[in-house]
Protein backbone atom coordinates (compact mmCIF):
# COMPACT_ATOMS: atom_id res chain seq x y z
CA UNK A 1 8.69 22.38 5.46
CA UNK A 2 6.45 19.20 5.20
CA UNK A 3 7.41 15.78 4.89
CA UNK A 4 6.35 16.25 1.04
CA UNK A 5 8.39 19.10 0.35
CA UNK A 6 11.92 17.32 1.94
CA UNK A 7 11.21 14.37 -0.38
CA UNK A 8 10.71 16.09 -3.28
CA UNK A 9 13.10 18.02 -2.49
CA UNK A 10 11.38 21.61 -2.53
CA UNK A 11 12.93 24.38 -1.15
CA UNK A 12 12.00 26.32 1.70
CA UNK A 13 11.59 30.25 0.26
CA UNK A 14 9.14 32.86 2.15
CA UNK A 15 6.94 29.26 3.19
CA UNK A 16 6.80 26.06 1.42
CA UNK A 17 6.27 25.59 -1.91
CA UNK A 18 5.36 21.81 -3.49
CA UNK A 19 6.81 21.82 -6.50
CA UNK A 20 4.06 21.24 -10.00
CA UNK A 21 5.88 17.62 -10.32
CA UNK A 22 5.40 16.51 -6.49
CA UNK A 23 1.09 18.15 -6.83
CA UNK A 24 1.15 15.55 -9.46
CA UNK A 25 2.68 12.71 -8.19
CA UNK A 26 0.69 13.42 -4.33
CA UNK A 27 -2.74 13.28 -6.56
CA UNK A 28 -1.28 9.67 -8.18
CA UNK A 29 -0.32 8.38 -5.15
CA UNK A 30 -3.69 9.35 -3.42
CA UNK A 31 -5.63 8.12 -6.39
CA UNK A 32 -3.40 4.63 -6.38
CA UNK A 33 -4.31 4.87 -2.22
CA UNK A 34 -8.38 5.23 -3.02
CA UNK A 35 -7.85 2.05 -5.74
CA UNK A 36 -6.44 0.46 -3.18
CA UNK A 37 -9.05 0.79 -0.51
CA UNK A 38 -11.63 0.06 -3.44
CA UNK A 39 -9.71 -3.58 -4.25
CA UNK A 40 -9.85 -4.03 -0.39
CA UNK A 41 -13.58 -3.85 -0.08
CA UNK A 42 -14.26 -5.67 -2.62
CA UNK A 43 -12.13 -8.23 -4.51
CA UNK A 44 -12.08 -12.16 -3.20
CA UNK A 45 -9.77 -12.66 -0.94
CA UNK A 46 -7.04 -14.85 -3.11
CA UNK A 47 -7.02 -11.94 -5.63
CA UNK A 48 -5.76 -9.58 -2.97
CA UNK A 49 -3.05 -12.03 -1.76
CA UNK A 50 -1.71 -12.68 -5.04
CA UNK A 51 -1.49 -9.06 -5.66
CA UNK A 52 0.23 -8.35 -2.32
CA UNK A 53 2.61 -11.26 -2.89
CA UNK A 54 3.53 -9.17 -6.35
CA UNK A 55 3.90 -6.40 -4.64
CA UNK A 56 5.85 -7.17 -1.58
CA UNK A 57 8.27 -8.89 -3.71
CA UNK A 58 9.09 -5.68 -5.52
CA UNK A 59 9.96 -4.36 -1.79
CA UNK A 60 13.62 -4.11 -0.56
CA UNK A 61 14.47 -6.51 2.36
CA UNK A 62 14.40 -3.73 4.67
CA UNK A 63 10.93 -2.89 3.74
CA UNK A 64 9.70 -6.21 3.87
CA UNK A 65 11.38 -6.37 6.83
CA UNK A 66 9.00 -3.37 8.25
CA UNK A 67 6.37 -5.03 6.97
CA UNK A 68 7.05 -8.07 8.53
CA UNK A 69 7.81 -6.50 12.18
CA UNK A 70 4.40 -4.28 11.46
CA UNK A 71 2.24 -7.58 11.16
CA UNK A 72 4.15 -9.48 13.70
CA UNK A 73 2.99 -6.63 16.60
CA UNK A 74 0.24 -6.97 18.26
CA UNK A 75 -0.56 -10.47 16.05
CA UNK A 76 -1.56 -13.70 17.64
CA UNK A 77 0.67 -16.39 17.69
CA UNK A 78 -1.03 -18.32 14.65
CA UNK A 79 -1.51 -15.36 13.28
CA UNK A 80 1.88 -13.66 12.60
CA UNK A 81 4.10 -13.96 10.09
CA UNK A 82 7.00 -16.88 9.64
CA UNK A 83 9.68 -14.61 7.71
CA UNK A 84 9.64 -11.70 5.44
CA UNK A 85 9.49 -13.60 2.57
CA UNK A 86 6.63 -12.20 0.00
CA UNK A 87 4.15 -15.13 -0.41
CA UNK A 88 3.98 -15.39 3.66
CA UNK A 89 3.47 -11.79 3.99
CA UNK A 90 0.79 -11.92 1.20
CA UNK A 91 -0.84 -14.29 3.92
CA UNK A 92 -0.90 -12.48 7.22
CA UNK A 93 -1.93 -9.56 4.87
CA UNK A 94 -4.95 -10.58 4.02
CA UNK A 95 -6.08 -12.46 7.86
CA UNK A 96 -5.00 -9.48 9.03
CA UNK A 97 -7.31 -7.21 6.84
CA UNK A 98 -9.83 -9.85 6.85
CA UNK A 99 -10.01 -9.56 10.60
CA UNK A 100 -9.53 -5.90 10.99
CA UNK A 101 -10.72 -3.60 8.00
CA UNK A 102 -8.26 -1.21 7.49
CA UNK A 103 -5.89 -3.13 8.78
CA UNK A 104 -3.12 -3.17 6.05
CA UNK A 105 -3.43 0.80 5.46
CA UNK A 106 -2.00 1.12 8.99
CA UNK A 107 0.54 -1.74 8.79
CA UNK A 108 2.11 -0.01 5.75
CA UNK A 109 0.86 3.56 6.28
CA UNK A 110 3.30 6.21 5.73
CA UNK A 111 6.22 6.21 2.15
CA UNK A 112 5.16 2.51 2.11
CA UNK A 113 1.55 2.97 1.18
CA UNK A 114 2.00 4.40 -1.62
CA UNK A 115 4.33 2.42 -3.05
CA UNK A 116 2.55 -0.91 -1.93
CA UNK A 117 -0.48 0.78 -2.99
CA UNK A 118 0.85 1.84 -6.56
CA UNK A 119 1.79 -2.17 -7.19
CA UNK A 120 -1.26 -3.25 -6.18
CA UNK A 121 -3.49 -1.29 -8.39
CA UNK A 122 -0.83 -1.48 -10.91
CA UNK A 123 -1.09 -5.31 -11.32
CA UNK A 124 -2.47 -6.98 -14.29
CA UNK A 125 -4.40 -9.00 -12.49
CA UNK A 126 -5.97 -6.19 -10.84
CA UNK A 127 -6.55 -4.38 -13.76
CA UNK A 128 -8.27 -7.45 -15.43
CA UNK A 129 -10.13 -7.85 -12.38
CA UNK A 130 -11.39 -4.71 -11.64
CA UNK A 131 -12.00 -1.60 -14.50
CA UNK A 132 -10.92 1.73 -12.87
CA UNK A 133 -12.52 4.81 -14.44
CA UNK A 134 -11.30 7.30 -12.19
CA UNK A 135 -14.96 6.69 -10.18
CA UNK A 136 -13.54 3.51 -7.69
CA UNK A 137 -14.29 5.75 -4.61
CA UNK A 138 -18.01 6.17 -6.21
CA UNK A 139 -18.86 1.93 -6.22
C-alpha cells in the first residue's frame, strides 16, 4: 500500500487501489506543484516572498517548525533562519532558492509541498501576477 493510498485512506484488496477522489486530488496537487515551479522561475523575487509569507502563516507551528529546522541545516550562519515565524521564513526562502534552484522543493518536499505549493499558487497575488491556463509547464 503506498503512501497515497494510507492517506486517503484506501484499502488494501487483491493490490492497491487509489480511490477516484485521491486520482483527483494527486493530479491537483501535482498541477499546484508544476505552478509552483513555474512562479519559481520566473516571478521577482519580493512576489515570491510575500506569497511564501501567506503561505507559511497558514502552516501549524509544527510545520513551520519543520520548515524552519529544514532551512536552518546545512545554512550559513547569515543565512539561516531567526525563528519560525512566517515573514522570516518567507526570507531564508527565497536566499535559499535564489542561491540554490530547487532549493525550496526539497526543503518542503514530501505532505508539505503540496500544501505550501497549493497556497502559493492559490494567492491572489499570484493569480494577478501570473495567468495560469493549465499550459505554466509550457512558458
Amino acid at each position: 500500500m503506498g503512501f497515497l493510498d494510507r492517506f486517503f485512506g484506501a484499502a488494501e484488496v487483491g493490490g492497491p487501489s487509489v480511490p477516484r477522489r485521491a486520482a483527483r486530488t494527486a493530479s491537483e496537487d501535482e498541477r499546484a506543484v508544476e505552478r509552483y515551479r513555474y512562479l519559481l522561475r520566473t516571478a521577482p523575487p519580493a512576489t515570491i516572498e510575500q506569497v511564501h509569507a501567506e503561505a507559511f502563516a497558514r502552516l501549524s507551528d509544527a510545520q513551520r517548525a519543520l520548515i524552519y529546522k529544514e532551512l536552518s541545516r546545512g545554512a550559513g550562519t547569515g543565512e539561516r533562519p531567526l525563528s519560525s515565524e512566517p515573514a522570516t521564513l518567507a526570507r531564508a526562502a527565497i536566499r535559499a532558492e535564489m542561491r540554490t534552484p530547487g532549493a525550496m522543493e526539497r526543503v518542503v518536499g514530501g505532505s508539505l509541498l503540496g500544501t505550501v505549493a497549493e497556497d502559493v499558487v492559490g494567492s491572489a497575488l499570484v493569480n494577478a501576477f501570473l495567468p495560469w491556463d493549465g499550459r505554466a509547464d509550457d512558458a
